[in-house]
Protein backbone atom coordinates (compact mmCIF):
# COMPACT_ATOMS: atom_id res chain seq x y z
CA UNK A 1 -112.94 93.50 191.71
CA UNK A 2 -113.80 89.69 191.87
CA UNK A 3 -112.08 87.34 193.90
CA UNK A 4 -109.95 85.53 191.34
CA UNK A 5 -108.90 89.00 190.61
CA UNK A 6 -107.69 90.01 193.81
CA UNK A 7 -106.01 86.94 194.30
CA UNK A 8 -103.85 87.42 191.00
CA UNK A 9 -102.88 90.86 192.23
CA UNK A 10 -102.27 89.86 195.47
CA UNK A 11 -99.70 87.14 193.85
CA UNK A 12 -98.50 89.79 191.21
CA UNK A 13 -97.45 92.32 194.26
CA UNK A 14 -95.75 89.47 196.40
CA UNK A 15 -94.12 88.55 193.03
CA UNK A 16 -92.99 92.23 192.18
CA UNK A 17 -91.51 92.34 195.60
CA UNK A 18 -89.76 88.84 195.76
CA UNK A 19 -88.19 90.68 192.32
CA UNK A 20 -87.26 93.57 193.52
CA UNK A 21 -85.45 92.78 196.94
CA UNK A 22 -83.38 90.08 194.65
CA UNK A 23 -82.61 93.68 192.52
CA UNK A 24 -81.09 94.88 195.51
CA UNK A 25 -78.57 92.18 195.80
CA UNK A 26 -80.38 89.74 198.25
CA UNK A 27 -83.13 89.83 201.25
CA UNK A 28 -86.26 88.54 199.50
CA UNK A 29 -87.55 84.90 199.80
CA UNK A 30 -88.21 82.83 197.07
CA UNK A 31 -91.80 83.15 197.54
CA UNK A 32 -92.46 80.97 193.99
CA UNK A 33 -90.48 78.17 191.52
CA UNK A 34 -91.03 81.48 189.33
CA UNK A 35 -88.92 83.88 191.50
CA UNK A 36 -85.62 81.71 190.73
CA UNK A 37 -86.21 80.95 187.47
CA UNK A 38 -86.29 85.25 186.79
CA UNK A 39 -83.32 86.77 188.64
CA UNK A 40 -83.65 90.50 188.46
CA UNK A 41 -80.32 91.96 186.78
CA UNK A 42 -79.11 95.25 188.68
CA UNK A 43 -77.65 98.08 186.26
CA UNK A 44 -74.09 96.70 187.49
CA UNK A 45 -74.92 92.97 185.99
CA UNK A 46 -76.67 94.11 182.73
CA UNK A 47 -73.11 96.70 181.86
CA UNK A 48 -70.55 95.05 179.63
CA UNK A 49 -66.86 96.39 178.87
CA UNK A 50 -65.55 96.49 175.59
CA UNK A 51 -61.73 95.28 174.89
CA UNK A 52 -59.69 97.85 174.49
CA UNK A 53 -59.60 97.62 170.88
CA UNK A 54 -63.21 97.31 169.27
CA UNK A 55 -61.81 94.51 167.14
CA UNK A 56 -61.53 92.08 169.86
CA UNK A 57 -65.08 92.65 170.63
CA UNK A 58 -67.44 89.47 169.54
CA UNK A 59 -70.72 91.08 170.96
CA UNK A 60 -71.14 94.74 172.43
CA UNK A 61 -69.54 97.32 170.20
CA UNK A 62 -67.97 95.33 167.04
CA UNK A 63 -66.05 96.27 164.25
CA UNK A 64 -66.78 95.88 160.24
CA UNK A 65 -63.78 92.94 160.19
CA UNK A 66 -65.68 91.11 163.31
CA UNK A 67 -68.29 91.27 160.97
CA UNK A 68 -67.02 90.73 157.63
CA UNK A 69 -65.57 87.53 159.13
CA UNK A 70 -68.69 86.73 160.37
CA UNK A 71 -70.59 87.07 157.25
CA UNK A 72 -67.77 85.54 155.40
CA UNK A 73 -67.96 81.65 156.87
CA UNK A 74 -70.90 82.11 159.88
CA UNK A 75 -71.12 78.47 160.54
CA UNK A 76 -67.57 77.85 161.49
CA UNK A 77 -66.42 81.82 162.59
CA UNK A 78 -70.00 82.22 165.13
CA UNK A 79 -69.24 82.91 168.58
CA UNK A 80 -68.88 80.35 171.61
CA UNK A 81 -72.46 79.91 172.78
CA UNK A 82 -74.18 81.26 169.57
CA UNK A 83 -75.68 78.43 167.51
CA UNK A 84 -78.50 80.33 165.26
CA UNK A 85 -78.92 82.56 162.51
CA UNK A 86 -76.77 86.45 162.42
CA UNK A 87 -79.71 89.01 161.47
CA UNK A 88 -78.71 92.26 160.92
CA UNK A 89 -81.14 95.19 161.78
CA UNK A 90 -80.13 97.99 159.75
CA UNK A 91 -82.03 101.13 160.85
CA UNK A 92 -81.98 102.54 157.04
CA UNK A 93 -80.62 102.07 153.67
CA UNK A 94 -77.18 103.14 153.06
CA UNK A 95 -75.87 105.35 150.25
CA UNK A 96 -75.52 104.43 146.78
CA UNK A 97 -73.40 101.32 146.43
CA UNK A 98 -73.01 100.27 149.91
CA UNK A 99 -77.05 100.29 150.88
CA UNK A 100 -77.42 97.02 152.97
CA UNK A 101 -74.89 94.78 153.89
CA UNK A 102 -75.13 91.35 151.92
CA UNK A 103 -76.74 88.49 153.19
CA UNK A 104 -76.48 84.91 152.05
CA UNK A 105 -79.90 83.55 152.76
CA UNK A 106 -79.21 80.57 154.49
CA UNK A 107 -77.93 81.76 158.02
CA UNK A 108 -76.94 85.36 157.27
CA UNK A 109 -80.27 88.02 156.64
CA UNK A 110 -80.03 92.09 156.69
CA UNK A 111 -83.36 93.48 157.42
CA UNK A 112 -84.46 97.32 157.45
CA UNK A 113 -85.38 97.95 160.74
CA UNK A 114 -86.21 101.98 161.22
CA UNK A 115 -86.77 103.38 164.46
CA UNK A 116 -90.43 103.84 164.45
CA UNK A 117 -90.59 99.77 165.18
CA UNK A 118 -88.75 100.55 168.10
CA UNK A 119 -90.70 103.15 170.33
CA UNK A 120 -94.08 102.85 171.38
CA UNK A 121 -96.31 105.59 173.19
CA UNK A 122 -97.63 104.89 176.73
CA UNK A 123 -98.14 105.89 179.97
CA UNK A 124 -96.27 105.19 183.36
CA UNK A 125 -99.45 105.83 185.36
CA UNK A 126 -99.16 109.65 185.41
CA UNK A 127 -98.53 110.59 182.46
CA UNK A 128 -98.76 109.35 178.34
CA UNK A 129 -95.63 109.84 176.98
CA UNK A 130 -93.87 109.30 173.82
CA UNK A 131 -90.86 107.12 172.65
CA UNK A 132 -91.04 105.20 175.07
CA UNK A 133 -89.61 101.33 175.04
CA UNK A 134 -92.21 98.99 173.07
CA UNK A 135 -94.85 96.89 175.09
CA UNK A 136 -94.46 92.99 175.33
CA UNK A 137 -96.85 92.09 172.26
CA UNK A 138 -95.10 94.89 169.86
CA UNK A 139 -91.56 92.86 171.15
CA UNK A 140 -93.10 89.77 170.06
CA UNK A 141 -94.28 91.26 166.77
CA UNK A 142 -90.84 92.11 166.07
CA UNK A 143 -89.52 88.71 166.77
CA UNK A 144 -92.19 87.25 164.66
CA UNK A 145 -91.61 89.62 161.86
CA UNK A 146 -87.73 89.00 161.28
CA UNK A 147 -87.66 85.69 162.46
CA UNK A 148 -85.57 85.95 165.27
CA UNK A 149 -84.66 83.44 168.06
CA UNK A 150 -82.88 85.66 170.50
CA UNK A 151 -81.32 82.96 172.67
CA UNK A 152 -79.74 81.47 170.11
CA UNK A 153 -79.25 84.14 167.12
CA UNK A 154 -76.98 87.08 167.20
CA UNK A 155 -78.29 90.41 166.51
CA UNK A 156 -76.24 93.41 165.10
CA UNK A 157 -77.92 96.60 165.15
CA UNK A 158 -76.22 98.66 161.92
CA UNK A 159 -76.68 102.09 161.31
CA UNK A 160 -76.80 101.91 157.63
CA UNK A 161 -76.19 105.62 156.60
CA UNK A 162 -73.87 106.75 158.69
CA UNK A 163 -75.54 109.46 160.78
CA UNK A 164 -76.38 110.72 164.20
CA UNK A 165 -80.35 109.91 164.31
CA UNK A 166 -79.08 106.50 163.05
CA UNK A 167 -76.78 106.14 165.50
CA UNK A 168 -79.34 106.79 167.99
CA UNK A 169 -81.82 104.54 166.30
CA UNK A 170 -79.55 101.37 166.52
CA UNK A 171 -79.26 102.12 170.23
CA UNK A 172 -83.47 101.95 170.79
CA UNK A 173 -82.60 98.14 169.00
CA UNK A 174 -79.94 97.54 171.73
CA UNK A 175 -81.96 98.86 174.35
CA UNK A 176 -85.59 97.47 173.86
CA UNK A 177 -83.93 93.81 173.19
CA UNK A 178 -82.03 94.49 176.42
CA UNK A 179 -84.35 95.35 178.55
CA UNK A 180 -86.63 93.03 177.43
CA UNK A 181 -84.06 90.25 178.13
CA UNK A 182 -81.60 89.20 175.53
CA UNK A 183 -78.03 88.23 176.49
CA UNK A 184 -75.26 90.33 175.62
CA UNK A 185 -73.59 87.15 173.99
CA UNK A 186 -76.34 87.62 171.70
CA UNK A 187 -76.32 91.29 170.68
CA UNK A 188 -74.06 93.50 169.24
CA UNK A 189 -73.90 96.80 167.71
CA UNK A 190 -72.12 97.50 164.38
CA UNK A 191 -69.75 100.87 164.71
CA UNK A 192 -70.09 103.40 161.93
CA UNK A 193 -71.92 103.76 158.80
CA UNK A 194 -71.82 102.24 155.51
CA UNK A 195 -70.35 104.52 153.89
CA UNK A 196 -66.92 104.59 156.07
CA UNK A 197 -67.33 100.58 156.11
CA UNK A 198 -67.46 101.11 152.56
CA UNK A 199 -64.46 103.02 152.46
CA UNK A 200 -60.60 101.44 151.91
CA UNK A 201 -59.42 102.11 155.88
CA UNK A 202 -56.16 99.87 155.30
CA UNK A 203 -57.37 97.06 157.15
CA UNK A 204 -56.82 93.49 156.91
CA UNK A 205 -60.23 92.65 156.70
CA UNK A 206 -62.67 94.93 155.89
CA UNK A 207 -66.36 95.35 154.08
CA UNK A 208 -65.79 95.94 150.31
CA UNK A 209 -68.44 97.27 147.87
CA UNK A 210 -69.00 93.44 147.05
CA UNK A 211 -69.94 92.57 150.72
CA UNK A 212 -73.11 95.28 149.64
CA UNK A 213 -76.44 94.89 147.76
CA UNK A 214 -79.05 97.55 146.45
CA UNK A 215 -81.77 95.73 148.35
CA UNK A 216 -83.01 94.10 151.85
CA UNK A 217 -83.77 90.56 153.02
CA UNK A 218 -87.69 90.22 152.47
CA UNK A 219 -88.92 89.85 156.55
CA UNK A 220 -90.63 86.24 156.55
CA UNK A 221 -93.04 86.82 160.06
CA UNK A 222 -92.58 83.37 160.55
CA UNK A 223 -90.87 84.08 163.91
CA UNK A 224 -92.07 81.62 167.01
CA UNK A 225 -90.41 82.97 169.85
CA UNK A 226 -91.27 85.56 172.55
CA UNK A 227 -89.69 87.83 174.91
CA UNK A 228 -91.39 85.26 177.16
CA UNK A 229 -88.67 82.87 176.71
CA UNK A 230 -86.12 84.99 177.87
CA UNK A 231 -85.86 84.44 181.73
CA UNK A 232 -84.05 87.22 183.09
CA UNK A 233 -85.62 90.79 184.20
CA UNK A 234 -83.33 93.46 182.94
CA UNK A 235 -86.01 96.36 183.73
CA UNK A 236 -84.20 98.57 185.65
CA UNK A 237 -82.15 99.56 182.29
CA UNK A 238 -85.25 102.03 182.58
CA UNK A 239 -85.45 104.58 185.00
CA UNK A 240 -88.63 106.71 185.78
CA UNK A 241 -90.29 110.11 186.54
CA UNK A 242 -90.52 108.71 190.64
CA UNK A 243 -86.38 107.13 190.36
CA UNK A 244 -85.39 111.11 188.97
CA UNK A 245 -87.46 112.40 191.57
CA UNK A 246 -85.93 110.77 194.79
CA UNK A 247 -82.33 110.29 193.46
CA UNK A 248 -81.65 114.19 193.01
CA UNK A 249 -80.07 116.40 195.11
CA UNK A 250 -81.72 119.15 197.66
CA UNK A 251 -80.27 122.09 194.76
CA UNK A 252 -79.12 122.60 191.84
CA UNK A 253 -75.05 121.33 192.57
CA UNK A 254 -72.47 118.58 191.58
CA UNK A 255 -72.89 116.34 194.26
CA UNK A 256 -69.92 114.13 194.42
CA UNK A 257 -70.13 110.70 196.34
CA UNK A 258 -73.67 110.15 196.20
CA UNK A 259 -73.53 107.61 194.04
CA UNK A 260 -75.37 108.75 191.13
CA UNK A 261 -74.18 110.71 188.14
CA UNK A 262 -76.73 112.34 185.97
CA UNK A 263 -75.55 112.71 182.48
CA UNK A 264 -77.85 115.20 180.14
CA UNK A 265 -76.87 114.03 177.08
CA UNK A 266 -78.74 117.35 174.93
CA UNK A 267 -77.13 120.46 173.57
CA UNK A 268 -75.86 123.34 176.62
CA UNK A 269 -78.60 125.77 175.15
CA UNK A 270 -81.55 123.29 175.98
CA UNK A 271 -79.56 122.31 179.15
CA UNK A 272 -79.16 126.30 180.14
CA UNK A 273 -82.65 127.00 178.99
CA UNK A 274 -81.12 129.94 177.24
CA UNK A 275 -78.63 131.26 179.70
CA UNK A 276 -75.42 130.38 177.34
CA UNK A 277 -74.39 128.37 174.27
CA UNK A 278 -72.39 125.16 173.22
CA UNK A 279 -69.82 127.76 173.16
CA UNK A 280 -70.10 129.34 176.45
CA UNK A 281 -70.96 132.29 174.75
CA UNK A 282 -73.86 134.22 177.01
CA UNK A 283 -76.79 135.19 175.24
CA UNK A 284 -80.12 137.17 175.92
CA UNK A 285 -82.70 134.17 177.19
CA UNK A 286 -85.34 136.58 175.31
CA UNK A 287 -83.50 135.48 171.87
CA UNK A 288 -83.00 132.22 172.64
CA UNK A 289 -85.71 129.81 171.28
CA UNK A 290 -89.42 130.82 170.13
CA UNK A 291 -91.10 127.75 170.75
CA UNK A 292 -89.08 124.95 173.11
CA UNK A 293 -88.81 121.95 171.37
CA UNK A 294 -91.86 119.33 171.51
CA UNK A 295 -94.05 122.16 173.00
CA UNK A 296 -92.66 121.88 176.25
CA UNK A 297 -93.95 123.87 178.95
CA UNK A 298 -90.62 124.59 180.35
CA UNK A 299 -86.83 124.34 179.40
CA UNK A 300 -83.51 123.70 181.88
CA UNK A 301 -82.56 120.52 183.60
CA UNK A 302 -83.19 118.73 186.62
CA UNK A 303 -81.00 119.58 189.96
CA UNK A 304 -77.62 118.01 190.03
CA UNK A 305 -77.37 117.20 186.29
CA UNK A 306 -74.45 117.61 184.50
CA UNK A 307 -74.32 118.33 180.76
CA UNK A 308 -72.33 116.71 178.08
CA UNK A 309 -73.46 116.87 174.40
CA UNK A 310 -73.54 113.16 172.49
CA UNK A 311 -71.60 114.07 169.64
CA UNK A 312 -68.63 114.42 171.54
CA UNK A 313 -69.20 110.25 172.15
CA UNK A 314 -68.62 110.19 168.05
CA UNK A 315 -66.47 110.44 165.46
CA UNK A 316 -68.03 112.03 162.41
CA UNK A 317 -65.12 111.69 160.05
CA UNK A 318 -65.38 107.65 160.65
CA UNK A 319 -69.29 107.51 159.91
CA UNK A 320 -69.84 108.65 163.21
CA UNK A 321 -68.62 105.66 165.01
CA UNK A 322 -67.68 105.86 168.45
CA UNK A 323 -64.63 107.06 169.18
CA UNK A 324 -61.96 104.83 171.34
CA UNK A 325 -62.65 103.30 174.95
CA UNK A 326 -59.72 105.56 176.44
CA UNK A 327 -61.16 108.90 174.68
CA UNK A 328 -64.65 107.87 176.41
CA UNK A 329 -63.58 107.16 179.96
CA UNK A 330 -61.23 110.68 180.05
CA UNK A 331 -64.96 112.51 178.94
CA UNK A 332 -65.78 110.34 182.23
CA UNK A 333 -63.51 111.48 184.22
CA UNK A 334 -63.41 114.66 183.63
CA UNK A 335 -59.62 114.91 181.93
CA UNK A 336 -61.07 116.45 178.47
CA UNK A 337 -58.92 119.80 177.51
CA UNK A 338 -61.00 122.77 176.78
CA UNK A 339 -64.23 120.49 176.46
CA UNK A 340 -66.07 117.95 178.94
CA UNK A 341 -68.95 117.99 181.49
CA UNK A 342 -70.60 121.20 182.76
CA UNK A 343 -72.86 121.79 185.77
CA UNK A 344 -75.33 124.41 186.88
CA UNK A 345 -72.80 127.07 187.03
CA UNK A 346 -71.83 126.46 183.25
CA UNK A 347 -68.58 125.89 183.92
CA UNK A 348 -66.06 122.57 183.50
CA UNK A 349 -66.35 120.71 186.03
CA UNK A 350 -62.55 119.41 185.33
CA UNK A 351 -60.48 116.28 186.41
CA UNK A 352 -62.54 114.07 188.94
CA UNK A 353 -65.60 116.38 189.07
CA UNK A 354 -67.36 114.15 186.81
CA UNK A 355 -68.33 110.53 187.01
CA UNK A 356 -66.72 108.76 190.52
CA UNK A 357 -66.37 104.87 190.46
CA UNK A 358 -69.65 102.81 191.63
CA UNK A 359 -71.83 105.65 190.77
CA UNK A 360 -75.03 104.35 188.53
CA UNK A 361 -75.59 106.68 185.75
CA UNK A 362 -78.71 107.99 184.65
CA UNK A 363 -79.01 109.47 181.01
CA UNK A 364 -81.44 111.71 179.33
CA UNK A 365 -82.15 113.76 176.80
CA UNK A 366 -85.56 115.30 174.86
CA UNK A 367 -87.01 111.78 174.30
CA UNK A 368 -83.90 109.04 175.47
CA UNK A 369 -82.38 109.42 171.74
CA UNK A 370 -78.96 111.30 172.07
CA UNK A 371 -79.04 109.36 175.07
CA UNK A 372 -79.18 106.36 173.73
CA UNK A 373 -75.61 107.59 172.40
CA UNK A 374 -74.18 108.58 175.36
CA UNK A 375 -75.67 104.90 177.10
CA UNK A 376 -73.76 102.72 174.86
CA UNK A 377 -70.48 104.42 175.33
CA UNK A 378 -70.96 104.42 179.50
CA UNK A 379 -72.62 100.90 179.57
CA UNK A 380 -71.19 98.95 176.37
CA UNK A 381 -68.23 100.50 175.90
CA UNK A 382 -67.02 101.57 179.37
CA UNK A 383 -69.41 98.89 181.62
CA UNK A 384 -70.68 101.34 183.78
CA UNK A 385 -74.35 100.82 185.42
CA UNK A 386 -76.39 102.61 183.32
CA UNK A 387 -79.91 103.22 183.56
CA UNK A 388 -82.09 104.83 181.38
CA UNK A 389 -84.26 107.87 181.67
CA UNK A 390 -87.09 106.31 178.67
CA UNK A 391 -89.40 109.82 179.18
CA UNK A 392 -86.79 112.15 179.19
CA UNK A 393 -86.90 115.58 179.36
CA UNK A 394 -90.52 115.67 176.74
CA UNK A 395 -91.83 114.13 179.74
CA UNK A 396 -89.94 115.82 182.42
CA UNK A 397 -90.71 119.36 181.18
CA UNK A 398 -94.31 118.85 180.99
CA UNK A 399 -95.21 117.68 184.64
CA UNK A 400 -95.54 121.69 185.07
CA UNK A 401 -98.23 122.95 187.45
CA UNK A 402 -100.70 126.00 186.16
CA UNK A 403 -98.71 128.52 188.17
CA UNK A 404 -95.88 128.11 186.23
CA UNK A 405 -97.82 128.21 183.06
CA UNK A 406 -100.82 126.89 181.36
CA UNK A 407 -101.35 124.66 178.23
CA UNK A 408 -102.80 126.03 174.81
CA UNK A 409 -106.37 125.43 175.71
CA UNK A 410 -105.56 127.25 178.95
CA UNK A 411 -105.67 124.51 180.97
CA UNK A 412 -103.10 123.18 183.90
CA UNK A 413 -100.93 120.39 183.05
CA UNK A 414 -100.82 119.12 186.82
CA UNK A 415 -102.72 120.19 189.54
CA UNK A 416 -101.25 122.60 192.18
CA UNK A 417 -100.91 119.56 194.73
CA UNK A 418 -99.98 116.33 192.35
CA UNK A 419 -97.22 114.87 194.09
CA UNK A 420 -95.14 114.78 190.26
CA UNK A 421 -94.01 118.25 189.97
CA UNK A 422 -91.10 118.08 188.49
CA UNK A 423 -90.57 121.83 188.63
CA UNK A 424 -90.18 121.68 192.60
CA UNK A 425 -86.45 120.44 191.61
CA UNK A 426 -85.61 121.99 188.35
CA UNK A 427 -83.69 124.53 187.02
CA UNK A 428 -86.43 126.15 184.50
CA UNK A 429 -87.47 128.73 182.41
CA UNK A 430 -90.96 128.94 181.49
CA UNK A 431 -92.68 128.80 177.99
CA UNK A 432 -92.98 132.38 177.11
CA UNK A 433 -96.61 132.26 175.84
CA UNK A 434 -99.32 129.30 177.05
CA UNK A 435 -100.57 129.29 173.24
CA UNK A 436 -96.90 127.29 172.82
CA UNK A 437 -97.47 124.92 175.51
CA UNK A 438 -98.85 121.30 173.67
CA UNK A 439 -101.91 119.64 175.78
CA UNK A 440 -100.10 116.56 177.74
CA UNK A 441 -101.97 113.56 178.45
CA UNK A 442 -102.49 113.09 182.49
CA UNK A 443 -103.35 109.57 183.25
CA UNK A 444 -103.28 110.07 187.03
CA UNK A 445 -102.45 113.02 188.52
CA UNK A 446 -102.27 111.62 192.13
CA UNK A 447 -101.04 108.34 191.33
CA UNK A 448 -98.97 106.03 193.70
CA UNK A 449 -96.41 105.05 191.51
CA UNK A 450 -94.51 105.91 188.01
CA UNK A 451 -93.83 102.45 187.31
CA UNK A 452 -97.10 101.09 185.55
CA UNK A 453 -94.78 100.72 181.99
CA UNK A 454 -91.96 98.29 184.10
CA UNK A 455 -94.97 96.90 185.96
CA UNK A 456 -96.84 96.14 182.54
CA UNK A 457 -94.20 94.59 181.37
CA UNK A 458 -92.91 92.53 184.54
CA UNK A 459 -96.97 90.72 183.94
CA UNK A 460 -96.35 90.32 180.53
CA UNK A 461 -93.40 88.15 180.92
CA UNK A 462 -94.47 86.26 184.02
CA UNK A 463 -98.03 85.75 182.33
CA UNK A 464 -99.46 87.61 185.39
CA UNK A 465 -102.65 89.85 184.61
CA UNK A 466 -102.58 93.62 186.91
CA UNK A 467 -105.13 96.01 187.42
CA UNK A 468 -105.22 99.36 185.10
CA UNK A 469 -102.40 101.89 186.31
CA UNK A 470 -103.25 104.44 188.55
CA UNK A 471 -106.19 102.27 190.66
CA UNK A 472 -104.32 99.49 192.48
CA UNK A 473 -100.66 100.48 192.17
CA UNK A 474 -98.33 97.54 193.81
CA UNK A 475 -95.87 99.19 196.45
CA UNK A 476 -92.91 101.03 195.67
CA UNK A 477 -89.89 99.08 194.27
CA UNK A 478 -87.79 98.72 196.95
CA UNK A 479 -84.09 99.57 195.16
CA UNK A 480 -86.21 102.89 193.99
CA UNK A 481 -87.43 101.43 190.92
């Protein structure tokens, strides 16, 4: 490595850890002008909490007559601070008569926006995983593509047909434009479908079929701006493989007062690997599942983690919008009748067994989807610090060891000895048959750190250039990043 070289690292690992100890709430020096331009957000600062009634709710979690009203008159009804265009993402086309919500061409543009625009597949320095949140130049594609200026625009992520995997897929727009920086004043997120928008709910202002067209805005790529412009660091929205690793507990139990609260957001079959249903119904583990899903190598959940399906967060009679603030925070807290949070023992955890006040969430599913669901309703809806676990349990599951099983091609996933076992503190149950295992992609077995995706994207927006992940890892975050 040349001189120049070691020099920029050198500055990008002083940099990374000015950052970090401002994460932490204070202790590191302003080593650069740089440093306090950037302030690191914690998970507390990035959370936002919704009025209790949705309608009072200009950015966040809005309603159809924040938007209708929006739509309706944008230059004079815009919210304080908001002085651009509204683009609406929808994620797909709605049903017949209600398929995008009308734009007016001048200020007001619906795009389609699927999910595939929002993921991207790389690797944290151990291990290639996908789904993931997308890459600095793939943000800045996005930007360019729909023309958005996301310090001065507001952004509504809509669901379009009103559906879970939509419902998901306008939380990835949430969550890749917030951790890559924009403002919540900036960003909201439009409840339901259109087909219950569509719908005559009795309100006194509400989307009719005339606020809806049969086709899109065309996308001009014409966009100038970059995620470069935005000068906050919201990247601990993300949580890794190495933050699961040293924030569990010593067994599989409901540790209260700890401070974290790990919320798997999947169904209680995938949770139990097996061992019982949704309905708390036991069944054989030898019937349950041929194949687990995304050919993991294992099934279960990581110690500590308690298990509440997403589509309790939803209302599927109202186009699966979210249901109301005080219905979310008694899931929270643990006051749910005959429903709620499990833990390892299967059981209901019941009334102040669940989430404790100050504790930082950390939500997961198969691939940070459903979790996406259950993220918006703790950290948009409720404002609780929420961080994100991007390689969920498709990563999770496969950082298995060959003495716990093999691959297809008969091959270990990890080495005996790689410090990333994630079976070491797991509840699991094995992949009956190697020949069902996929082949997982091993960047570094041995590596020093988890964070090479944050770290990636840290240089991209502070124009630094870093080493390949895995050779020269920077030291460990110091709030456990």
């Amino acid at each position: 490595m040349n001189k120049q070289m070691n020099r920029g690292w050198a500055g990008m690992t002083a940099l990374a850890m000015a950052l970090g100890l401002q994460g932490c709430g204070g202790g590191g020096e302003d080593t650069t002008a740089l440093v306090t331009q950037i302030p690191v957000n914690t998970p507390a600062a990035i959370a936002q909490e919704s009025a209790a009634s949705y309608d009072d709710n200009v950015n966040g979690l809005i309603t159809e007559s924040t938007l209708k009203r929006w739509k309706g008159n944008w230059l004079n009804q815009r919210p304080a601070g908001i002085t651009g265009k509204l683009v609406i993402l929808q994620v797909s086309a709605g049903p017949a008569g209600a398929e995008y919500i009308k734009p007016n061409g001048t200020n007001v543009f619906t795009y389609l926006s699927p999910s595939s625009e929002w993921i991207q597949t790389r690797t944290n320095g151990v291990i290639e995983t996908p789904s993931m949140v997308p890459d600095g130049a793939a943000m800045d594609a996005l930007l360019k593509k729909y023309n958005i200026d996301p310090q001065n625009d507001m952004i509504v992520a809509a669901m379009g047909e009103g559906n879970t995997g939509n419902a998901m897929a306008q939380g990835r727009i949430w969550y890749a434009l917030r951790y890559w920086g924009v403002d919540k004043k900036n960003l909201a997120i439009l409840n339901g479908g259109n087909q219950w928008l569509d719908d005559d709910l009795g309100l006194a202002v509400e989307l009719l079929p005339a606020d809806f067209q049969a086709t899109a805005s065309a996308a001009p790529n014409n966009g100038h701006a970059t995620v470069r412009d935005l000068l906050v660091d919201n990247t601990q929205l993300q949580a890794t493989v190495g933050d699961m690793l040293r924030i569990l507990p010593a067994s599989d139990t409901n540790v209260l007062n700890d401070g974290v609260f790990i919320w798997d957001a999947r169904n209680t079959s995938q949770y139990s690997a097996g061992e019982t249903s949704t309905a708390n119904t036991i069944t054989p583990v030898a019937n349950y599942m041929t194949t687990f899903q995304n050919g993991g190598s294992r099934q279960g959940h990581p110690w500590g983690a308690l298990q509440l399906d997403f589509t309790n967060m939803l209302d599927s009679a109202k186009g699966w919008a979210y249901k109301s603030k005080a219905e979310l925070q008694a899931y929270l807290d643990g006051n749910v009748s005959g429903a709620g949070f499990i833990d390892g023992s299967y059981q209901h955890v019941g009334f102040g067994n669940a989430y404790r006040p100050g504790d930082v969430i950390y939500t997961y599913c198969e691939t940070t989807f459903r979790a996406m669901i259950t993220g918006v309703a703790s950290t948009v809806i409720l404002g609780k610090p929420t961080r994100f676990y991007d390689g969920a349990m498709v990563e999770w599951s496969s950082l298995t060891p060959g003495s716990v099983i093999t691959d297809a091609t008969g091959n270990a996933i990890l080495p005996e000895d790689s410090p990333w076992r994630t079976d070491v503190k797991s509840f699991y149950r094995a992949a009956s048959s190697p020949t069902q295992v996929a082949q997982r992609y091993i960047t570094d077995a041995y590596a020093k750190s988890s964070n090479a995706i944050i770290e990636a994207d840290k240089a991209y927006k502070y124009g630094e250039v870093i080493p390949t992940a895995g050779t020269n890892a920077p030291p460990a975050n110091p709030c456990g990043g």
